[in-house]
Protein backbone atom coordinates (compact mmCIF):
# COMPACT_ATOMS: atom_id res chain seq x y z
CA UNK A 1 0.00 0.00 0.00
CA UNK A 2 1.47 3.29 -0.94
CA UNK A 3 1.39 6.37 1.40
CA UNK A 4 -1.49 7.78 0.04
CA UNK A 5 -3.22 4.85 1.62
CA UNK A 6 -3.64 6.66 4.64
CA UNK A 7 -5.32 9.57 2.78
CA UNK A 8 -9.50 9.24 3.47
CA UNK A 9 -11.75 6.99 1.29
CA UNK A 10 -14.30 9.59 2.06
CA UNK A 11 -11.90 11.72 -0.01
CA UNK A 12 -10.68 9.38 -3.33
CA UNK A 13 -14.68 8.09 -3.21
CA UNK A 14 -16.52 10.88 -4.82
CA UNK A 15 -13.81 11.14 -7.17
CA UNK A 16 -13.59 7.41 -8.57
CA UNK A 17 -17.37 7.64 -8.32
CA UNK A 18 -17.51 10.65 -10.81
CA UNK A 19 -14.87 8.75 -12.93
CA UNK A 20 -16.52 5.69 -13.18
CA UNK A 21 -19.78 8.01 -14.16
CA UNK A 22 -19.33 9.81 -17.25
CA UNK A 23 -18.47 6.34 -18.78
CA UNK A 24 -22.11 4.80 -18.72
CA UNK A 25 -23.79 8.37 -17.97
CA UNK A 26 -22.62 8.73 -21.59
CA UNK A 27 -24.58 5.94 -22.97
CA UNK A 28 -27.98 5.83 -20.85
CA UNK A 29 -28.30 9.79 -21.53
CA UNK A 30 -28.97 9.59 -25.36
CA UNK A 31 -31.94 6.70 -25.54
CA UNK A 32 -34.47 9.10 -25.13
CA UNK A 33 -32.84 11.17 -27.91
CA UNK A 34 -32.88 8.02 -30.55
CA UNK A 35 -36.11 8.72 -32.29
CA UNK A 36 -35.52 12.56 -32.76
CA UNK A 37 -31.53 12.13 -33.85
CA UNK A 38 -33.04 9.38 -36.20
CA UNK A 39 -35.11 11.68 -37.85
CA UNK A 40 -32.86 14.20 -37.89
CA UNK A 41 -29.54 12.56 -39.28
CA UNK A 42 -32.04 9.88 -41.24
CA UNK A 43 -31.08 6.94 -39.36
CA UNK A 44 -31.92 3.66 -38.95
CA UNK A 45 -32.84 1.83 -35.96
CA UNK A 46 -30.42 -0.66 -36.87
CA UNK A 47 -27.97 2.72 -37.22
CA UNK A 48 -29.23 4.23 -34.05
CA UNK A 49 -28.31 0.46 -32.16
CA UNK A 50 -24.63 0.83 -33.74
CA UNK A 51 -23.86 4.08 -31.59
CA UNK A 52 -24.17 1.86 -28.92
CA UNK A 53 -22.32 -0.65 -30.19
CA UNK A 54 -19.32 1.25 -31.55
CA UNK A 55 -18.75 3.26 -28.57
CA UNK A 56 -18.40 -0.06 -26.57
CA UNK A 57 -16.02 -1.92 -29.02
CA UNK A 58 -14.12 1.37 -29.00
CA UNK A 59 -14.17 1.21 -25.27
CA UNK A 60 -13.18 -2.46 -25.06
CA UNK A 61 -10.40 -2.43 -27.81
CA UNK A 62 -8.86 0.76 -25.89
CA UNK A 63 -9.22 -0.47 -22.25
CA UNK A 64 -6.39 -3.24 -22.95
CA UNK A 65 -4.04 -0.17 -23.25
CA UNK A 66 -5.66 1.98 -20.41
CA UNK A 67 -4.28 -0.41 -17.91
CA UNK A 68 -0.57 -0.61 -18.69
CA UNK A 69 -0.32 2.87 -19.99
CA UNK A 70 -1.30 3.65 -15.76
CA UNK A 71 1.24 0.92 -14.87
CA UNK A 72 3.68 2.76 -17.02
CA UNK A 73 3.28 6.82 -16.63
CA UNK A 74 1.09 7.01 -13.74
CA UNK A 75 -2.58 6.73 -13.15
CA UNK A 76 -2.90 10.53 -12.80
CA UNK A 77 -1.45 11.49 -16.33
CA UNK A 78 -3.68 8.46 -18.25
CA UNK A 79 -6.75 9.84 -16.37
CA UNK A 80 -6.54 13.57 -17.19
CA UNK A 81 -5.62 12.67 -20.87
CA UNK A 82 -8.51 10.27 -21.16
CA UNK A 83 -11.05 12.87 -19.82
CA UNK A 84 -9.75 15.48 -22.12
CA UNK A 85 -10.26 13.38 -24.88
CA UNK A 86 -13.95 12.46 -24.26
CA UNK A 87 -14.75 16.22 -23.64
CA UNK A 88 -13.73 16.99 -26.87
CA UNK A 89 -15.02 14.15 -28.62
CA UNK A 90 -18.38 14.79 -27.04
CA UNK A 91 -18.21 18.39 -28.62
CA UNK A 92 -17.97 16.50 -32.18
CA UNK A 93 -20.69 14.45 -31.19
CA UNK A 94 -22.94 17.60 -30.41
CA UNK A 95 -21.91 19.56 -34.04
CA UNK A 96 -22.28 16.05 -35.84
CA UNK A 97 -24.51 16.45 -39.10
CA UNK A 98 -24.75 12.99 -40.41
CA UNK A 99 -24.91 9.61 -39.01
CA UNK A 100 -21.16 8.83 -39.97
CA UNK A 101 -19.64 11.73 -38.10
CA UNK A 102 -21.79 10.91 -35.17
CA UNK A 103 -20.63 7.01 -35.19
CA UNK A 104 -17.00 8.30 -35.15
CA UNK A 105 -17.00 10.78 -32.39
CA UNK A 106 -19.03 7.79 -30.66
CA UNK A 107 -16.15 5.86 -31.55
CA UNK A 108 -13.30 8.54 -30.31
CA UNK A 109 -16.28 8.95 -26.43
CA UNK A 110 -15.20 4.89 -26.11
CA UNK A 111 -11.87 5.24 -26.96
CA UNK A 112 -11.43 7.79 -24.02
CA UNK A 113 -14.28 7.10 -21.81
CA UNK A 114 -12.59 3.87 -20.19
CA UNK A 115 -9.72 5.43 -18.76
CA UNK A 116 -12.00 6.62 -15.14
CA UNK A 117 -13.16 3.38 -14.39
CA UNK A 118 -10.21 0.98 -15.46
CA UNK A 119 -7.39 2.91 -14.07
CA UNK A 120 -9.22 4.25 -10.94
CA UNK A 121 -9.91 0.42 -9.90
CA UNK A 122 -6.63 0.22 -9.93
CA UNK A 123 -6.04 3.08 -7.64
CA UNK A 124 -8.26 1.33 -5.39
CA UNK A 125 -6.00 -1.24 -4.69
CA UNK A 126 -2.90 0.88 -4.94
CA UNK A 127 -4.10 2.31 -1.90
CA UNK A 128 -6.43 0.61 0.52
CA UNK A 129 -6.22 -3.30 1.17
CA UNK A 130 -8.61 -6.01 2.67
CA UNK A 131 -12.04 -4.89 4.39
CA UNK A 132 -11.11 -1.39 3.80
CA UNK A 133 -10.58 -2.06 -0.02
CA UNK A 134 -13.74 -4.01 -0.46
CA UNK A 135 -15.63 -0.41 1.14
CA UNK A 136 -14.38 1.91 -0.80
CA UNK A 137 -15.14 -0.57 -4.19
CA UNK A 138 -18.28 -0.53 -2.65
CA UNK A 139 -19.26 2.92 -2.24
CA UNK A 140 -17.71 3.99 -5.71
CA UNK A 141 -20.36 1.47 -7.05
CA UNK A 142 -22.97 2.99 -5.20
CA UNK A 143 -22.13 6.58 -6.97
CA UNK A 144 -21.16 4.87 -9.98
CA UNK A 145 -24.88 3.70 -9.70
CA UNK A 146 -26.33 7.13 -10.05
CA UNK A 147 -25.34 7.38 -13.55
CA UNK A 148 -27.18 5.16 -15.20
CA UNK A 149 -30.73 5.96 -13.17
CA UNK A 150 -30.26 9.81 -13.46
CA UNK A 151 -28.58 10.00 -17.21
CA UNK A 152 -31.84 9.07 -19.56
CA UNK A 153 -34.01 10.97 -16.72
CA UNK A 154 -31.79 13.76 -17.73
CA UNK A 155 -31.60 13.19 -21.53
CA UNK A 156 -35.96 13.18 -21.79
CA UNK A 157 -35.82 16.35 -20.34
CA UNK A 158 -33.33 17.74 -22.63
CA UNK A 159 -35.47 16.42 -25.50
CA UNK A 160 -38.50 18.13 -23.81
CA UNK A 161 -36.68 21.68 -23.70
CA UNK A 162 -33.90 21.72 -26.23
CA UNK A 163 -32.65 19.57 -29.53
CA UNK A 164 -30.47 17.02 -28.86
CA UNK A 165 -27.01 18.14 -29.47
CA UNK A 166 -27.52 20.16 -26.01
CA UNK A 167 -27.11 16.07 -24.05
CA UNK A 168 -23.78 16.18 -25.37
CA UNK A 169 -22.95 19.47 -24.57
CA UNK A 170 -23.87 18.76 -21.12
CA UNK A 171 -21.43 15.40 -21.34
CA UNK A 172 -18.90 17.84 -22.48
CA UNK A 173 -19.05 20.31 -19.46
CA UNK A 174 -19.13 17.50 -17.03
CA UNK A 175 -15.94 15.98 -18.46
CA UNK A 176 -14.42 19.67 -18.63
CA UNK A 177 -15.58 20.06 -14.73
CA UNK A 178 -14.33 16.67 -13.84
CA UNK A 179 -11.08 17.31 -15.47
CA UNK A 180 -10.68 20.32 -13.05
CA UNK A 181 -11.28 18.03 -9.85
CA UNK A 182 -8.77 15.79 -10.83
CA UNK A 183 -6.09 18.40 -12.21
CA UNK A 184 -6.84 19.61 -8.19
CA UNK A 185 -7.68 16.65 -6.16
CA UNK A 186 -6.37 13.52 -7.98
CA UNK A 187 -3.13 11.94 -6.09
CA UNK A 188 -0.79 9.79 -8.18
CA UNK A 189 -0.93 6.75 -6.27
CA UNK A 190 2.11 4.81 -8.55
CA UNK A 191 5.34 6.14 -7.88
CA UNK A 192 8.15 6.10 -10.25
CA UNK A 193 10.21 3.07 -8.71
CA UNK A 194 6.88 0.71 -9.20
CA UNK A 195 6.63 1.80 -12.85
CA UNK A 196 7.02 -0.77 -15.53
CA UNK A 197 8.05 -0.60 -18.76
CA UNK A 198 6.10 0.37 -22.07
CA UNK A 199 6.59 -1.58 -24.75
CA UNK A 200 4.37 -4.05 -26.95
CA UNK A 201 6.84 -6.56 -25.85
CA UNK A 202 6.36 -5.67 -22.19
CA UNK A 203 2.78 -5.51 -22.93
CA UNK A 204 2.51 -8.83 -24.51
CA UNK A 205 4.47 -10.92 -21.64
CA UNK A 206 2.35 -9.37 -18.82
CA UNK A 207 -1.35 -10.03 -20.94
CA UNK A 208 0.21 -13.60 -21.48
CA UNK A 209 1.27 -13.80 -17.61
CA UNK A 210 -2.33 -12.53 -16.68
CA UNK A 211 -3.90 -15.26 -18.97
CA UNK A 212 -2.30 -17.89 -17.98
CA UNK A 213 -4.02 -18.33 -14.66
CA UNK A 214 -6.82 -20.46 -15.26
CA UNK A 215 -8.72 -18.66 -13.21
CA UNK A 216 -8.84 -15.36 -14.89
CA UNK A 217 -11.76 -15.93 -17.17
CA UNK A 218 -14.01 -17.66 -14.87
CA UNK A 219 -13.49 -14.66 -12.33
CA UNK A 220 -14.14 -12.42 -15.17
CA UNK A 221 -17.00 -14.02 -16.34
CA UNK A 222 -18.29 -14.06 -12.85
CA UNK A 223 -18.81 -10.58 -12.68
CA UNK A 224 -19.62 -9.82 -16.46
CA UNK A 225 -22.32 -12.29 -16.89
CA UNK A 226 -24.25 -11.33 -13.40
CA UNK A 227 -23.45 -7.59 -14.91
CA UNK A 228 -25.24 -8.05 -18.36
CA UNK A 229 -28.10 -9.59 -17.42
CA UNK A 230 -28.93 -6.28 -16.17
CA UNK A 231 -27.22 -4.89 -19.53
CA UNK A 232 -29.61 -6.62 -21.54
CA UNK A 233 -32.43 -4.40 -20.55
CA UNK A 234 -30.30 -1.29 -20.35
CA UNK A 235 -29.19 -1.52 -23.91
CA UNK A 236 -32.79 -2.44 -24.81
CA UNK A 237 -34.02 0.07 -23.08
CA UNK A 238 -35.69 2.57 -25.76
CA UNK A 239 -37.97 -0.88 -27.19
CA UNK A 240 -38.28 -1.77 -23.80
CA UNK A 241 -39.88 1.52 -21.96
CA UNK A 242 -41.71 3.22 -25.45
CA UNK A 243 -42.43 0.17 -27.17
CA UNK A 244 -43.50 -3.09 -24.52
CA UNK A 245 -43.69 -0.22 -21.18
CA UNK A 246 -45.89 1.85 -23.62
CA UNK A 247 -44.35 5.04 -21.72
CA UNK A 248 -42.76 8.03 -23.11
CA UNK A 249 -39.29 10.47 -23.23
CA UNK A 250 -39.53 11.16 -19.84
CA UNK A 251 -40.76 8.07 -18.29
CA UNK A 252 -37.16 6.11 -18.71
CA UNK A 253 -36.91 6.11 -14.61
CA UNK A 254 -40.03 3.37 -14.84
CA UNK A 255 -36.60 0.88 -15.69
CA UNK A 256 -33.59 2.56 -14.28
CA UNK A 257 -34.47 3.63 -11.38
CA UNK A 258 -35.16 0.19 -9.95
CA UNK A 259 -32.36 -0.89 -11.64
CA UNK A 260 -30.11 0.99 -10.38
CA UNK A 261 -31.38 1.70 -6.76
CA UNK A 262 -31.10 -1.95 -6.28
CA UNK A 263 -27.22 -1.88 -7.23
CA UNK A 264 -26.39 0.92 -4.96
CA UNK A 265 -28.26 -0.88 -1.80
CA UNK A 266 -26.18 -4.11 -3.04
CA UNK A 267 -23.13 -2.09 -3.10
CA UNK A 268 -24.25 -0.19 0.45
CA UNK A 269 -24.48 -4.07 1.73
CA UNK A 270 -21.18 -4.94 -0.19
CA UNK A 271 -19.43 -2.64 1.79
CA UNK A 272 -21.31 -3.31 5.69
CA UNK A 273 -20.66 -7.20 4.98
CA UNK A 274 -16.75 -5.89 4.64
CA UNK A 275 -15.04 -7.47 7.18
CA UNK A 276 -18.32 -9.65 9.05
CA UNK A 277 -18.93 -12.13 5.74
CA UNK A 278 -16.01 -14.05 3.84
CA UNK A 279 -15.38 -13.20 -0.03
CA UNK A 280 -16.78 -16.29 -1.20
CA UNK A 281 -20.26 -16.05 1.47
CA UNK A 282 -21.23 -12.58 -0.18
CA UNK A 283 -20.44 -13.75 -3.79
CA UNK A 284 -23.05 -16.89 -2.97
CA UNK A 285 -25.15 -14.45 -1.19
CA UNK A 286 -24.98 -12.30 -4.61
CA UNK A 287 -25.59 -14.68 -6.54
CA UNK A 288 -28.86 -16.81 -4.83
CA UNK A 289 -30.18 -13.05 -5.09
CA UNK A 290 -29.73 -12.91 -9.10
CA UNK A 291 -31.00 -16.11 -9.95
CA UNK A 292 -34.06 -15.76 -7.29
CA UNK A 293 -34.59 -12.23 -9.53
CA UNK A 294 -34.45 -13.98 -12.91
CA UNK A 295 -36.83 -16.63 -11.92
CA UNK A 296 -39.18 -13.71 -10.64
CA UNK A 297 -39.14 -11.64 -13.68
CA UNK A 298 -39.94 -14.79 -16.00
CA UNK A 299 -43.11 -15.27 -14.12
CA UNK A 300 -43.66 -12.12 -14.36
CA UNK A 301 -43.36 -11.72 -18.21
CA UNK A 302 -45.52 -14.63 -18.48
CA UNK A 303 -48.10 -14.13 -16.22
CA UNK A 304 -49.00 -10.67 -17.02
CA UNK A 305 -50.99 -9.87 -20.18
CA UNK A 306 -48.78 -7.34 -20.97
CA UNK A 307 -45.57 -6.04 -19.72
CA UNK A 308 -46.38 -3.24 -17.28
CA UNK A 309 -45.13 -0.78 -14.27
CA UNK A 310 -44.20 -1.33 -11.80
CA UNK A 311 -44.36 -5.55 -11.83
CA UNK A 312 -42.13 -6.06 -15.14
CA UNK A 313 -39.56 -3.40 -13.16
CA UNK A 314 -39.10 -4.94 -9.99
CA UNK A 315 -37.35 -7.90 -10.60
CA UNK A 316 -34.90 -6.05 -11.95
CA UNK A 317 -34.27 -4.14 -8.47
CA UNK A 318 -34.08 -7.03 -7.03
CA UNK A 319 -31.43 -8.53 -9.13
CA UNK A 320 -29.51 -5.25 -9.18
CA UNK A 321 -28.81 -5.80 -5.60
CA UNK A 322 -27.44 -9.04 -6.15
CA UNK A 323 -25.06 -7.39 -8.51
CA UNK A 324 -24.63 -4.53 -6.25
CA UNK A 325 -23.29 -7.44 -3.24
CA UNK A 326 -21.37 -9.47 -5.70
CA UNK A 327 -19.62 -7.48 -7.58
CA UNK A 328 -17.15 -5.22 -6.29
CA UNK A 329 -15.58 -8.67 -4.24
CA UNK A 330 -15.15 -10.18 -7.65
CA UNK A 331 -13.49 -7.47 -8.79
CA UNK A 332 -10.68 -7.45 -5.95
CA UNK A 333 -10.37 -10.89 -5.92
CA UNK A 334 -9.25 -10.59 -9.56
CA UNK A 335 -6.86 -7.62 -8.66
CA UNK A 336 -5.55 -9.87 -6.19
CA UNK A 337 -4.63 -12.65 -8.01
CA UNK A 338 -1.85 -10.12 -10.11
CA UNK A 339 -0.41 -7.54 -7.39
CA UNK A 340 2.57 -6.08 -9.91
CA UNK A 341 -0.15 -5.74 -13.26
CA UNK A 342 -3.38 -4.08 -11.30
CA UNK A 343 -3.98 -1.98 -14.78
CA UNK A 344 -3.57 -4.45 -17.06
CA UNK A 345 -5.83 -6.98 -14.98
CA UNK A 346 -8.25 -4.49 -14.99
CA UNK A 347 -7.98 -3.73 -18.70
CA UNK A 348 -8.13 -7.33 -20.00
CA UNK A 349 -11.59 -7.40 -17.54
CA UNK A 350 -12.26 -4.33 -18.77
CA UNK A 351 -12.00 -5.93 -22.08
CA UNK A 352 -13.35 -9.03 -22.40
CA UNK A 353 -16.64 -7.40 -20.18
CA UNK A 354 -17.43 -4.53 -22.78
CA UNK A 355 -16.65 -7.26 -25.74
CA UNK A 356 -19.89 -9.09 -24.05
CA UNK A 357 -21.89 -6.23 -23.54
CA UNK A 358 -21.21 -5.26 -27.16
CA UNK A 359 -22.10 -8.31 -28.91
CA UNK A 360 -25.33 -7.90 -26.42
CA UNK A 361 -26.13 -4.70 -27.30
CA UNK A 362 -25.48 -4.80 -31.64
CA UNK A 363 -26.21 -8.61 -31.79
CA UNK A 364 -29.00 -10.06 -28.86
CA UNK A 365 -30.97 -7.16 -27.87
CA UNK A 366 -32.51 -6.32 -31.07
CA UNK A 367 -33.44 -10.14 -31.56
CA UNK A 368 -34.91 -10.12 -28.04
CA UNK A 369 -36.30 -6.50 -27.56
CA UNK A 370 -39.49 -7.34 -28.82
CA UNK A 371 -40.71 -9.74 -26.28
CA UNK A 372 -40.94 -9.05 -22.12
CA UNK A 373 -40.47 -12.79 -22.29
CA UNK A 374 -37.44 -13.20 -24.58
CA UNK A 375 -35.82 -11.00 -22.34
CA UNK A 376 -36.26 -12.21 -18.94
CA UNK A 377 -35.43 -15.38 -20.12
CA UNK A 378 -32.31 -14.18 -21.73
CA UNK A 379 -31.31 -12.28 -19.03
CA UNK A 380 -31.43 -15.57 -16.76
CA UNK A 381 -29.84 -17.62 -18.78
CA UNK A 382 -27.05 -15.06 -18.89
CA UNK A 383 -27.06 -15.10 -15.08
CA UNK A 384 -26.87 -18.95 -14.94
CA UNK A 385 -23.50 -18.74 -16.99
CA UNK A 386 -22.46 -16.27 -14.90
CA UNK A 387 -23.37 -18.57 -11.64
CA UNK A 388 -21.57 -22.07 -13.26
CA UNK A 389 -18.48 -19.65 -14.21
CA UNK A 390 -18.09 -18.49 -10.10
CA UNK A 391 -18.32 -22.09 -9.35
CA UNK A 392 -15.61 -23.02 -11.33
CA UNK A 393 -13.22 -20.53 -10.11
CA UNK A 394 -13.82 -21.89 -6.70
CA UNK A 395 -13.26 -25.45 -8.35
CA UNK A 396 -10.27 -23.72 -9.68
CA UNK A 397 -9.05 -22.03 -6.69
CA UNK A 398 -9.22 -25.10 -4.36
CA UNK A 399 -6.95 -27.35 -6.77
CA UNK A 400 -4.34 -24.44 -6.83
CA UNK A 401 -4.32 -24.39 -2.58
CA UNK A 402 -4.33 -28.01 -2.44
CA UNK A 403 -1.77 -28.27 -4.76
CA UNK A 404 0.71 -25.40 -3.37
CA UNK A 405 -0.20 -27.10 0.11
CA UNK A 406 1.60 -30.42 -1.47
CA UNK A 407 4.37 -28.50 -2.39
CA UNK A 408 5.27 -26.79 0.97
């Protein structure tokens, strides 16, 4: 732990929160927007998916370089430049004047967007260890929470008072603003002397090292899978709340704030458990949650004659809060596992997580979107992969202790 481990979590939380934010706030603020930029730019829904879907293969190919460019020149500098970036691409995104332009300033938002979330996980564990890393992951969930419930609340009202360029010249002053804090308030939490090397070479050998550990995928897949289950109905979520809801711009909260409430009370629990319940006891606990959820919200979708508020909603809540528990002790176990490559760990889940939610989002939801039913059943069998992938890391993980136990 470096010295700025003794600095507050109170302090670095709001921070990482807001980092974390303008990610997703970024996507969830434009789905009330889709129908008038459609008509505007003459678009396609199948065009209108793709600026979800480029931004988050942008984000995914770019967040395996995030990572070790922090474990090479510093978390600060990589953070600043990243948040620079997506302030100016969200500027081109705002004067775009045809569907092309908008796709590639999309494209240039998840090229830059990744750079608060990946790299300030990593300044989690540069700094705090154990119980009191596990609560501060927790509570940077819960504010990381807020952007997805408040962004397409915010975006309907934009559409009901202004044109739609004006959401991403709000996304550009909160980058610019955000920018500021962290020029001010940021520490650099990796020192010189713990700095490694940047080269495609060096790159290449610690990827390889990461990989190598059988159980890096199944830990990443652990939290992914529980994660887009909920990500189905978020990238969905224009079909979802004007088409099966039946509700309008400004009724988006019907879905995410459930959603999202539910994560931030799983992350508030995350972080109380700290300490009181093992790593692998609130995972389980997590996880019974999720799959309780999913069978929930398939009853619900085929009971009811019609999908409706608040009973096709509610499930999700409930499931968020399994997330909410589960995920931020996935995530340090992984960061664990690989105490010298923190950043690139948490680019390669980074990665591999956004490579998921983008095939979701261009390829599944618009097959599923259509149905209440296709989607709760989706989003459980999503969950169940999720569930057999944590229970073969702990297969995983018990060989490897037995094994080093021989050994000694």
């Amino acid at each position: 732990m470096t010295p700025v481990g003794a600095r507050s979590s109170r302090r670095l939380a709001p921070l990482l929160g807001a980092l974390a934010m303008f990610g997703p706030f970024s996507i969830d603020t434009m789905f009330p927007a889709f129908p008038a930029i459609a008509a505007q730019l003459q678009a396609s829904p199948l065009a209108m998916q793709q600026t979800l879907s480029v931004y988050m293969v942008a984000y995914a190919m770019m967040s395996l370089l995030h990572g070790p460019l922090s474990d090479s020149l510093g978390r600060r500098n990589v953070i600043l430049g990243g948040v620079a970036v997506f302030a100016m691409a969200s500027m081109g995104c705002a004067m775009s004047n045809s569907i092309g332009e908008l796709l590639i300033y999309r494209a240039i938002q998840g090229i830059s967007a990744g750079s608060g979330m990946i790299v300030g996980r990593a300044i989690i564990r540069d700094c705090f260890e154990g119980a009191a890393a596990q609560r501060l992951m927790s509570t940077v969930s819960m504010i990381f929470g807020v952007a997805p419930a408040i962004a397409p609340i915010v975006g309907g009202w934009v559409i009901a008072y202004a044109r739609w360029p004006m959401i991403f010249w709000l996304l550009a002053a909160f980058a610019g603003v955000l920018w500021v804090a962290c020029a001010f308030m940021l520490p650099e939490t990796h020192p010189q002397e713990r700095r490694l090397p940047l080269s495609p070479r060096s790159m290449g050998r610690s990827y390889l090292h990461i990989l190598s550990d059988r159980a890096f995928f199944p830990l990443v897949c652990a939290g992914t899978f529980g994660f887009n289950a909920l990500f189905v109905y978020i990238s969905s979520a224009p079909a979802f709340v004007l088409g099966l809801l039946e509700l309008n711009e400004q009724q988006f909260a019907w879905l995410f704030i459930p959603a999202i409430g539910g994560l931030m009370f799983g992350s508030f629990l995350s972080g109380r458990t700290a300490g009181r319940l093992s790593a692998d006891a609130t995972v389980r606990l997590g996880y019974s949650i999720m799959l309780g959820a999913s069978a929930i919200n398939i009853g619900a979708a085929w009971l009811l004659p019609r999908p409706m508020v608040p009973w096709s909603v509610l499930p999700l809540g409930l499931h968020s809060m399994g997330i909410g528990l589960a995920f931020p002790t996935l995530t340090l176990q992984l960061l664990d596992r690989f105490p010298t490559h923190r950043g690139g760990v948490s680019s390669l889940q980074a990665f591999c997580s956004l490579m998921i939610s983008a095939t979701l989002a261009g390829v599944v939801s618009p097959m599923v979107s259509d149905s209440a039913l296709k989607l709760s059943v989706t989003a459980a069998a999503i969950t169940t992969c999720g569930f057999v992938a944590w229970r073969g890391f702990r297969v995983i993980e018990r060989r490897q202790r037995a094994l080093a136990a021989t050994e000694h």
